[in-house]
PDB file of N, CA and C in Angstrom:
ATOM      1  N   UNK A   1       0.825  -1.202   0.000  1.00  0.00           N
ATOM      2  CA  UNK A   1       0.000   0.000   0.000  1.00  0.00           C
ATOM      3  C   UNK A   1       0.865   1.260   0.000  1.00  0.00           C
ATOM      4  N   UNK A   2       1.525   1.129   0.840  1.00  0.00           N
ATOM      5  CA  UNK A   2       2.762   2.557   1.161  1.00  0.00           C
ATOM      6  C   UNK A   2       3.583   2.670  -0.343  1.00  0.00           C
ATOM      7  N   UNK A   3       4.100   1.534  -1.139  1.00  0.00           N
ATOM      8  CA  UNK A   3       4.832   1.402  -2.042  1.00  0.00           C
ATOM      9  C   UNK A   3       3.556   2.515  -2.869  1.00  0.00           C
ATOM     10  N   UNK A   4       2.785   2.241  -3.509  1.00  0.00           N
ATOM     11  CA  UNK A   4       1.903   2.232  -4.263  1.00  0.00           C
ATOM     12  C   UNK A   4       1.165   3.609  -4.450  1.00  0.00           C
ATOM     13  N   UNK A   5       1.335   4.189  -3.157  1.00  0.00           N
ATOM     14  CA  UNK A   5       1.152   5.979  -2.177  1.00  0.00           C
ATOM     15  C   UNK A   5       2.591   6.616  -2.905  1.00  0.00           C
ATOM     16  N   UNK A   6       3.525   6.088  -2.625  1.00  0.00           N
ATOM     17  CA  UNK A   6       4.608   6.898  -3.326  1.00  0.00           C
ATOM     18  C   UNK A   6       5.060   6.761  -4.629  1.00  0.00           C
ATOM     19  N   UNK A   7       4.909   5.589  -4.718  1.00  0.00           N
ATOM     20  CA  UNK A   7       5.248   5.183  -6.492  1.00  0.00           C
ATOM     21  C   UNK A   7       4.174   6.550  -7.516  1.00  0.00           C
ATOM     22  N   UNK A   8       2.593   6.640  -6.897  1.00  0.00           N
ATOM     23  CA  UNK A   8       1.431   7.485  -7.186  1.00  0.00           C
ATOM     24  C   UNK A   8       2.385   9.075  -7.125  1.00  0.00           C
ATOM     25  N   UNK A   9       2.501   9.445  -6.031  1.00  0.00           N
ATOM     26  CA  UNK A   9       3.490  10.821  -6.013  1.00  0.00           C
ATOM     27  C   UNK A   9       4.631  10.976  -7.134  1.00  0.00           C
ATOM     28  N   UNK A  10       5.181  10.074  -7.002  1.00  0.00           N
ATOM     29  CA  UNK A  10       6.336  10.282  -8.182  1.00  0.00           C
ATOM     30  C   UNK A  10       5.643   9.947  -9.411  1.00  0.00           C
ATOM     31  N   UNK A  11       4.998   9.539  -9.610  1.00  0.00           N
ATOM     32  CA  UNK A  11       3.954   9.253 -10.778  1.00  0.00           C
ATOM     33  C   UNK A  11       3.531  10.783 -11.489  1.00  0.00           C
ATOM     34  N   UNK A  12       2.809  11.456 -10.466  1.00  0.00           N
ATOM     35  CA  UNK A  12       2.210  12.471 -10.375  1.00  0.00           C
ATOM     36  C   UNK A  12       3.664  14.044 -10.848  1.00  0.00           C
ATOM     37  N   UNK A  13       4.563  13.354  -9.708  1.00  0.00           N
ATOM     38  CA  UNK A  13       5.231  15.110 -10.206  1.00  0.00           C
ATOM     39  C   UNK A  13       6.180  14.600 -11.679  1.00  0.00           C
ATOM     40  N   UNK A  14       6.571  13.603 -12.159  1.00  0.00           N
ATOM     41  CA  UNK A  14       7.038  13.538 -13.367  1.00  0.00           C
ATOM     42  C   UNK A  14       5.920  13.966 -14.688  1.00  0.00           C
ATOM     43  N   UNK A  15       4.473  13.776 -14.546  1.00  0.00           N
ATOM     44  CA  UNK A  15       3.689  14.158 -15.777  1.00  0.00           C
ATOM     45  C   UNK A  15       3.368  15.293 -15.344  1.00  0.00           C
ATOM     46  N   UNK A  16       3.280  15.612 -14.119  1.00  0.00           N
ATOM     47  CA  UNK A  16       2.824  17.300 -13.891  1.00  0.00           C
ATOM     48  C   UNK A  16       4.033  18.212 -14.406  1.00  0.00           C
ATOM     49  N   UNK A  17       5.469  17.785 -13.989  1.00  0.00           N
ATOM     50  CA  UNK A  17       6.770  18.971 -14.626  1.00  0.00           C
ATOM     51  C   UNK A  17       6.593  18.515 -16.473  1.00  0.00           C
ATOM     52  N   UNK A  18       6.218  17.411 -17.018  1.00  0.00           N
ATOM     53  CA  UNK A  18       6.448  17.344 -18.230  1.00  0.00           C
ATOM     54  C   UNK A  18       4.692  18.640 -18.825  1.00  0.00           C
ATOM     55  N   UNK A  19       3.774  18.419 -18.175  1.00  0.00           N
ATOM     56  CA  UNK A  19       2.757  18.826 -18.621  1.00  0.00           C
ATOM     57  C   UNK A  19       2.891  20.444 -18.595  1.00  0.00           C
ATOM     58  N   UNK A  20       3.530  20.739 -17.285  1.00  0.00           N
ATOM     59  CA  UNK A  20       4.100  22.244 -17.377  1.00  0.00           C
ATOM     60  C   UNK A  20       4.828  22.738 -18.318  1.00  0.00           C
ATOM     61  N   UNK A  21       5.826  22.039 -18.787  1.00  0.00           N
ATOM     62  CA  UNK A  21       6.516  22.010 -20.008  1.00  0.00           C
ATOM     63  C   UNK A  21       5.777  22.400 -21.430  1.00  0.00           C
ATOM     64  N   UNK A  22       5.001  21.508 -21.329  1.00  0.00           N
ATOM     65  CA  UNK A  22       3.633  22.012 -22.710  1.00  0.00           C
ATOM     66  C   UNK A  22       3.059  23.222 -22.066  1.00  0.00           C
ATOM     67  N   UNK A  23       2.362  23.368 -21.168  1.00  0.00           N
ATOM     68  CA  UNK A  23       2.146  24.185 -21.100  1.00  0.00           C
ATOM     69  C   UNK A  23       2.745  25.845 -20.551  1.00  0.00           C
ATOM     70  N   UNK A  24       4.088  26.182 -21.419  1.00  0.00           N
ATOM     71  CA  UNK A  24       5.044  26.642 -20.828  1.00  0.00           C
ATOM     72  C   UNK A  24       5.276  27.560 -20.011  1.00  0.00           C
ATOM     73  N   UNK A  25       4.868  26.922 -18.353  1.00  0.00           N
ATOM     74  CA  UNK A  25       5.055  27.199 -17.456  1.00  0.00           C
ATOM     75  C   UNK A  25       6.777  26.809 -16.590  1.00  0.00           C
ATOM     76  N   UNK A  26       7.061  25.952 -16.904  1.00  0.00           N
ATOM     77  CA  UNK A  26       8.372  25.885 -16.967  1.00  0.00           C
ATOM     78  C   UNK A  26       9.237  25.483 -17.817  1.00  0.00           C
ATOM     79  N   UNK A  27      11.026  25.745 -17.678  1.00  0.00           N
ATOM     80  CA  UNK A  27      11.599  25.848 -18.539  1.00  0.00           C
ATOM     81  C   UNK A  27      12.441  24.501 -18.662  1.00  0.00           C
ATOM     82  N   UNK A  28      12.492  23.598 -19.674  1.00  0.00           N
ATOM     83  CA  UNK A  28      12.660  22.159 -19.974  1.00  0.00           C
ATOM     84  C   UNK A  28      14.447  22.032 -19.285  1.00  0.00           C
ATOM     85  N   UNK A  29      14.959  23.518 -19.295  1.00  0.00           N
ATOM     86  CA  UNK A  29      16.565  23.362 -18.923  1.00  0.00           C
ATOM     87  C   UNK A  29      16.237  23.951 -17.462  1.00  0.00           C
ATOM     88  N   UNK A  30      15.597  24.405 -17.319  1.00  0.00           N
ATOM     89  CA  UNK A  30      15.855  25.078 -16.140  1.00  0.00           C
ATOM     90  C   UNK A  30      15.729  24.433 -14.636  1.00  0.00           C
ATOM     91  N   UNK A  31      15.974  25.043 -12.874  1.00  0.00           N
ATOM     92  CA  UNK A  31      16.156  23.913 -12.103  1.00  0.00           C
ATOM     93  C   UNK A  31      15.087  23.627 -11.389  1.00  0.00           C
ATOM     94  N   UNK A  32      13.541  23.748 -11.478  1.00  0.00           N
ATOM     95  CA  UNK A  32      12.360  23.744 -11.133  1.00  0.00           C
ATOM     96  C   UNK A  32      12.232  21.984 -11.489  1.00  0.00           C
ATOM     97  N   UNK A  33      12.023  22.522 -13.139  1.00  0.00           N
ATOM     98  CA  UNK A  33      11.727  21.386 -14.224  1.00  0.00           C
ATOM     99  C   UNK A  33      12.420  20.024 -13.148  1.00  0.00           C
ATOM    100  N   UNK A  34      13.997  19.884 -13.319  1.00  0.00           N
ATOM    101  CA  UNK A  34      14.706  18.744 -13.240  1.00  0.00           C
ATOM    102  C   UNK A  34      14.680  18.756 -11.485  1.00  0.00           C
ATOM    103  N   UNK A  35      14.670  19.396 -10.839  1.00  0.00           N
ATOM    104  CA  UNK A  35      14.405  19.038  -9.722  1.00  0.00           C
ATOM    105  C   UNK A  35      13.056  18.111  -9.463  1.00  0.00           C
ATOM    106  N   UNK A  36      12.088  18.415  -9.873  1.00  0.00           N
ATOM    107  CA  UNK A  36      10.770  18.014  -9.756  1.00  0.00           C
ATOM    108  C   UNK A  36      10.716  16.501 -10.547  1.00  0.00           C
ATOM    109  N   UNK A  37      11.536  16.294 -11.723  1.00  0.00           N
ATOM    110  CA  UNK A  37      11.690  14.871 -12.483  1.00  0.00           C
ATOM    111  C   UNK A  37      12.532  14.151 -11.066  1.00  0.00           C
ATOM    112  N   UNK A  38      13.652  14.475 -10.880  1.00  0.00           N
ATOM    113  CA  UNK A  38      14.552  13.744  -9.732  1.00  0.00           C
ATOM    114  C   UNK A  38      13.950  13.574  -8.744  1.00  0.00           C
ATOM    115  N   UNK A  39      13.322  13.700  -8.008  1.00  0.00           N
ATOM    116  CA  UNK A  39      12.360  13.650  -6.952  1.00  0.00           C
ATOM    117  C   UNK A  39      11.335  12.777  -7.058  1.00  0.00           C
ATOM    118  N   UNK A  40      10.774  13.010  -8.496  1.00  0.00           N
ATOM    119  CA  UNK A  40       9.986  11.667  -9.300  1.00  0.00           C
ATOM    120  C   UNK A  40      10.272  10.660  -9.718  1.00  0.00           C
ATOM    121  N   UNK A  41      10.947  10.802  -9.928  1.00  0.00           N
ATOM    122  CA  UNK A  41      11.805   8.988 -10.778  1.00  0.00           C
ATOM    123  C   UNK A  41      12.298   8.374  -9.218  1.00  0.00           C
ATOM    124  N   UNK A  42      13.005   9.607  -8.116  1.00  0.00           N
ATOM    125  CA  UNK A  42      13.295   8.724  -6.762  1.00  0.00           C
ATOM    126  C   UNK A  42      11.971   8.182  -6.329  1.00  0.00           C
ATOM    127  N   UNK A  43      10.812   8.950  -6.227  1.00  0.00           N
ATOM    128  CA  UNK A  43      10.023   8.065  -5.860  1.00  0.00           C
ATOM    129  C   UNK A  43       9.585   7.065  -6.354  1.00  0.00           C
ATOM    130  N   UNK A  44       9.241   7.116  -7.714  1.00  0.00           N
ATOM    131  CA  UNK A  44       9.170   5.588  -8.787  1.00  0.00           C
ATOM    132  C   UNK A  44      10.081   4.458  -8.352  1.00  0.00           C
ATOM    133  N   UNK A  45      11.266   5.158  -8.261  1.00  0.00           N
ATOM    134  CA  UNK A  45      12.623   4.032  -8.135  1.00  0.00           C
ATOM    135  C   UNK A  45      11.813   3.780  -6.636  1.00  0.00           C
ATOM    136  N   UNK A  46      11.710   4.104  -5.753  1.00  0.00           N
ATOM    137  CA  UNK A  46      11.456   4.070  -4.460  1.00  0.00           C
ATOM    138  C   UNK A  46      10.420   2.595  -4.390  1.00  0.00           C
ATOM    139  N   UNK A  47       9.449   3.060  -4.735  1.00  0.00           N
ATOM    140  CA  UNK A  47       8.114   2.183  -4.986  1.00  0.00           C
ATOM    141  C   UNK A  47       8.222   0.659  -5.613  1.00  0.00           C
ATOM    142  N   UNK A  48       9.865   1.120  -6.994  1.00  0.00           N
ATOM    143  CA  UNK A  48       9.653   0.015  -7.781  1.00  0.00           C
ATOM    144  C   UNK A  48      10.827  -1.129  -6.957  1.00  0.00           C
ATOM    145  N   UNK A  49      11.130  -0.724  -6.034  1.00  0.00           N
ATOM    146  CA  UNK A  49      12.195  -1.722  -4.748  1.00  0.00           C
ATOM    147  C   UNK A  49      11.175  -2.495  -3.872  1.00  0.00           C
ATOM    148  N   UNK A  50      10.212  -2.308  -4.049  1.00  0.00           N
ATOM    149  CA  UNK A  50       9.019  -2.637  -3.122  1.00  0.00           C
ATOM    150  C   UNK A  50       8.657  -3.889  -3.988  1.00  0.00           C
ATOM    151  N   UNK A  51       7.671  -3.209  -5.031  1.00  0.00           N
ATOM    152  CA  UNK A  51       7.212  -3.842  -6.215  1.00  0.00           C
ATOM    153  C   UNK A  51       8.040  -3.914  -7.414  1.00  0.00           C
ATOM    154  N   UNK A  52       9.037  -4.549  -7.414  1.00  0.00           N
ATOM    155  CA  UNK A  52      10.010  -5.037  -8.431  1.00  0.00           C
ATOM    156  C   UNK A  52       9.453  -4.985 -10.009  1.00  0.00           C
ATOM    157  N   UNK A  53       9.702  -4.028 -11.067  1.00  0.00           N
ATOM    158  CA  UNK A  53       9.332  -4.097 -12.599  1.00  0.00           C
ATOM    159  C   UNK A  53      10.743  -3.633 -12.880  1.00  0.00           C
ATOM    160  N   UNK A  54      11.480  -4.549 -13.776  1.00  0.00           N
ATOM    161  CA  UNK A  54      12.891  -4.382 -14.479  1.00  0.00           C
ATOM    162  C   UNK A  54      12.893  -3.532 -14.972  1.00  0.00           C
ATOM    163  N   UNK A  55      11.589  -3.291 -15.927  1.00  0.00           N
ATOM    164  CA  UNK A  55      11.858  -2.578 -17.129  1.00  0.00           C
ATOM    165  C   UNK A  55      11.803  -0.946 -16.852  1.00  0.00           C
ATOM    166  N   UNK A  56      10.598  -0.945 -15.700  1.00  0.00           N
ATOM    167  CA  UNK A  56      10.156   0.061 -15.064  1.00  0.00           C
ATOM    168  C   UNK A  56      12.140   0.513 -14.146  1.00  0.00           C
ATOM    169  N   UNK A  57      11.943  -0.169 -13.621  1.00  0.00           N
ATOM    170  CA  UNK A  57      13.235   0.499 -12.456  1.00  0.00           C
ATOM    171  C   UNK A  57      14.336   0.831 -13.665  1.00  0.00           C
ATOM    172  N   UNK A  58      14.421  -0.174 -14.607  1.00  0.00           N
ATOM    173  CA  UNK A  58      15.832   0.390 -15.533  1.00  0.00           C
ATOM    174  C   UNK A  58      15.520   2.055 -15.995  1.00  0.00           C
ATOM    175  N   UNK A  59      14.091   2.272 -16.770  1.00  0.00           N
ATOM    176  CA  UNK A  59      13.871   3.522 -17.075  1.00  0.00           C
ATOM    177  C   UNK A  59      13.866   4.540 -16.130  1.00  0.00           C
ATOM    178  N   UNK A  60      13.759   4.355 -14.891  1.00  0.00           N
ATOM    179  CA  UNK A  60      13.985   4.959 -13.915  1.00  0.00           C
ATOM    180  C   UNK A  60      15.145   5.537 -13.112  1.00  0.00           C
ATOM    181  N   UNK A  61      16.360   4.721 -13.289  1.00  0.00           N
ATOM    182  CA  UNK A  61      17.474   4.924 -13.401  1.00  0.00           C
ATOM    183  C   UNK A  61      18.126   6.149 -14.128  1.00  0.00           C
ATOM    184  N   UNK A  62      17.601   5.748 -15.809  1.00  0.00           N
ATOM    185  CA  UNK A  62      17.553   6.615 -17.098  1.00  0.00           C
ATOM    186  C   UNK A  62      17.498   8.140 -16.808  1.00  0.00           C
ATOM    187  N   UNK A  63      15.966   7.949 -16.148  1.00  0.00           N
ATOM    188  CA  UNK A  63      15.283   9.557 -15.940  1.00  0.00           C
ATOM    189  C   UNK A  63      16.127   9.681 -14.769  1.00  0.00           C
ATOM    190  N   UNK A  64      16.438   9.199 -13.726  1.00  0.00           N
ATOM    191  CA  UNK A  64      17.407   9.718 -12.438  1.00  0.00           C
ATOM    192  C   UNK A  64      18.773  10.631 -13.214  1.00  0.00           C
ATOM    193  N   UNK A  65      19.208   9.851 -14.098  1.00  0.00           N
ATOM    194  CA  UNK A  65      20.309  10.331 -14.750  1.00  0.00           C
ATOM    195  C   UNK A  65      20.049  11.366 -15.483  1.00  0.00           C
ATOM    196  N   UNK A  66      19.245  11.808 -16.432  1.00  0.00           N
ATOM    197  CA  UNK A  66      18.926  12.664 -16.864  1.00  0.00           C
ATOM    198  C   UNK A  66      18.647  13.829 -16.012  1.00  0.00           C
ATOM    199  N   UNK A  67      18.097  14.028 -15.332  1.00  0.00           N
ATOM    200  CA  UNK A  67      17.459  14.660 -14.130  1.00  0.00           C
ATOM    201  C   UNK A  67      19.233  15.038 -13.495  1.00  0.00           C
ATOM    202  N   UNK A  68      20.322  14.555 -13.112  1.00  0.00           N
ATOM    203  CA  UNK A  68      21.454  14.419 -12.835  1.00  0.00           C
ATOM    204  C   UNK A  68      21.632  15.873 -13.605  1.00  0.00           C
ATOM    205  N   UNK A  69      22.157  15.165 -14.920  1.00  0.00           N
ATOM    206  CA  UNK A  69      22.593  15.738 -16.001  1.00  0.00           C
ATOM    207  C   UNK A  69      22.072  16.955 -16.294  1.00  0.00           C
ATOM    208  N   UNK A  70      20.609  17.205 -16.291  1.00  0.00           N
ATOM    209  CA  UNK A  70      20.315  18.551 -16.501  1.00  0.00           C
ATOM    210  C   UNK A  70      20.374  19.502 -15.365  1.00  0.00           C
ATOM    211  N   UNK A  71      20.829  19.139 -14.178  1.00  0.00           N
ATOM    212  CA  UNK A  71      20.956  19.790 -12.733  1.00  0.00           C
ATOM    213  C   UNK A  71      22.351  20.608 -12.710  1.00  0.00           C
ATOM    214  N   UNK A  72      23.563  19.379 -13.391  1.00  0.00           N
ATOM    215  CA  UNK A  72      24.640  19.821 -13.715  1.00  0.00           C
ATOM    216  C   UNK A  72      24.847  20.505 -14.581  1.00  0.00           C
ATOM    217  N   UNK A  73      24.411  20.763 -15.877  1.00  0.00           N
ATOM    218  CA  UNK A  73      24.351  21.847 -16.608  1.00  0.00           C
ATOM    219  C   UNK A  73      23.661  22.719 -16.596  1.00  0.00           C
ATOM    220  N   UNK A  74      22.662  22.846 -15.550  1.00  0.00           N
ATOM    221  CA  UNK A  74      22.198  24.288 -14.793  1.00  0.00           C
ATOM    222  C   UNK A  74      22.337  24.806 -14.029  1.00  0.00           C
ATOM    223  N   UNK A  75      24.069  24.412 -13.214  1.00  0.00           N
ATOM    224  CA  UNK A  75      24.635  24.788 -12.256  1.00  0.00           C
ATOM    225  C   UNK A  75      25.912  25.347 -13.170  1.00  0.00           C
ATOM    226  N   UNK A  76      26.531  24.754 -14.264  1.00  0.00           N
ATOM    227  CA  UNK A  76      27.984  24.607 -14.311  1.00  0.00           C
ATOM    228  C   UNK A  76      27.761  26.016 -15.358  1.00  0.00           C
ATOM    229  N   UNK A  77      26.117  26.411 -15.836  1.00  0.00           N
ATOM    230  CA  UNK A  77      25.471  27.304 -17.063  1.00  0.00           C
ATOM    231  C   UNK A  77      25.327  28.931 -15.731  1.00  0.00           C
ATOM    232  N   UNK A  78      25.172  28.418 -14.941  1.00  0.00           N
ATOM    233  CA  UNK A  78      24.749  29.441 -13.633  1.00  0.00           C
ATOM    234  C   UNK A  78      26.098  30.007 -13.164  1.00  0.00           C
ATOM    235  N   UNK A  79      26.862  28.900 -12.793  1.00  0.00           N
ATOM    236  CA  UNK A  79      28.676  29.584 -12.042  1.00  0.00           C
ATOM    237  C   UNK A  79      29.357  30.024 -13.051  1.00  0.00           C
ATOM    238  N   UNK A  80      29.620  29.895 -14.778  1.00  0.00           N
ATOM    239  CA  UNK A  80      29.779  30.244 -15.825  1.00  0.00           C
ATOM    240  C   UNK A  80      29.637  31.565 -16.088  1.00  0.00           C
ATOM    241  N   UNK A  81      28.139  32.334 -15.550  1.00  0.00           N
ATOM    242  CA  UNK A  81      27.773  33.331 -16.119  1.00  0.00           C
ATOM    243  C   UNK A  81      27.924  34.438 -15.043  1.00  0.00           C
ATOM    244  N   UNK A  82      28.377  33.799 -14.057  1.00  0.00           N
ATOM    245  CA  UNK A  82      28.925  34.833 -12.335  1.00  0.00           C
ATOM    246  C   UNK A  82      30.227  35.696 -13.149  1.00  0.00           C
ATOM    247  N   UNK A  83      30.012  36.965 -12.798  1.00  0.00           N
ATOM    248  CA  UNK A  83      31.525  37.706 -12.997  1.00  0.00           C
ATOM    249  C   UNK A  83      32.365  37.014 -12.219  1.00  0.00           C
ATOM    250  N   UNK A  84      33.481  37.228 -12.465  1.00  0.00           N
ATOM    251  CA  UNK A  84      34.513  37.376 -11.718  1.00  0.00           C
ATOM    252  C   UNK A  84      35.038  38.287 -11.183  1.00  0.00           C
ATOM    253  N   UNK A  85      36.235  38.552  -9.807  1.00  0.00           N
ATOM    254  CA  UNK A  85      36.470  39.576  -9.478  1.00  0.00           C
ATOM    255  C   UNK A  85      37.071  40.740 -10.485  1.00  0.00           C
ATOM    256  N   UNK A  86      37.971  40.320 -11.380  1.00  0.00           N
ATOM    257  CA  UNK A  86      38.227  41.014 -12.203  1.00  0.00           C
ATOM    258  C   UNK A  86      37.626  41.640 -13.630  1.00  0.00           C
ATOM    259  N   UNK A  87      36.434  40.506 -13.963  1.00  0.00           N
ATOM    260  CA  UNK A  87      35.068  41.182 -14.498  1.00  0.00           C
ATOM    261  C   UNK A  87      34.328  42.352 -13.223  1.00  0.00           C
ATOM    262  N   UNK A  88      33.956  42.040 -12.578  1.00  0.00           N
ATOM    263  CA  UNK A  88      33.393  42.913 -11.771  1.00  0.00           C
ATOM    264  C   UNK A  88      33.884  44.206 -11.656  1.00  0.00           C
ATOM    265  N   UNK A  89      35.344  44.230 -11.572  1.00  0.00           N
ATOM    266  CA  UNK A  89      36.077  45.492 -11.466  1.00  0.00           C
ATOM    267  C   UNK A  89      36.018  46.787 -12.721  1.00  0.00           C
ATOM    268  N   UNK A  90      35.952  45.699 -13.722  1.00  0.00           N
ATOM    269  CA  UNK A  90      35.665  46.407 -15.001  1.00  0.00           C
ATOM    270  C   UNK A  90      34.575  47.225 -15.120  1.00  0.00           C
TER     271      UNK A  90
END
């Protein structure tokens, strides 16, 4: 039952950040979006340790990684675009 309560949550915020997406309320790179997938796929992954689906937990993995990946290039896109002290001075 508990599996099934959270597997439902992560269910829920992965089609709600993709549906925001269509409806462009948020931004597909930005850290709303991929926070809200990572949080979702953990709970999927979460649920699917309970209730074991291969195919399900492998894709889940997938989206964990992705979710990774776009976190890191909206951090490394963010410290990139910080002056530096010697920009700043300018």
């Amino acid at each position: 039952m508990i599996a099934d309560i959270i597997g439902m949550l992560g269910t829920i915020m992965v089609v709600a950040a993709f549906f925001m997406i269509q409806m462009d309320k948020l931004d597909p790179k930005g850290l709303q979006y991929n926070i809200i997938n990572l949080i979702g796929a953990i709970l999927l992954l979460i649920s699917l340790c309970i209730n074991f689906n291969l195919a399900s937990f492998v894709i889940e993995i997938f989206w964990i990684a992705a979710s990774i990946v776009g976190l890191w290039n909206y951090f490394s896109k963010s410290r990139n675009k910080e002056p530096t002290q010697a920009q700043a001075k300018l």
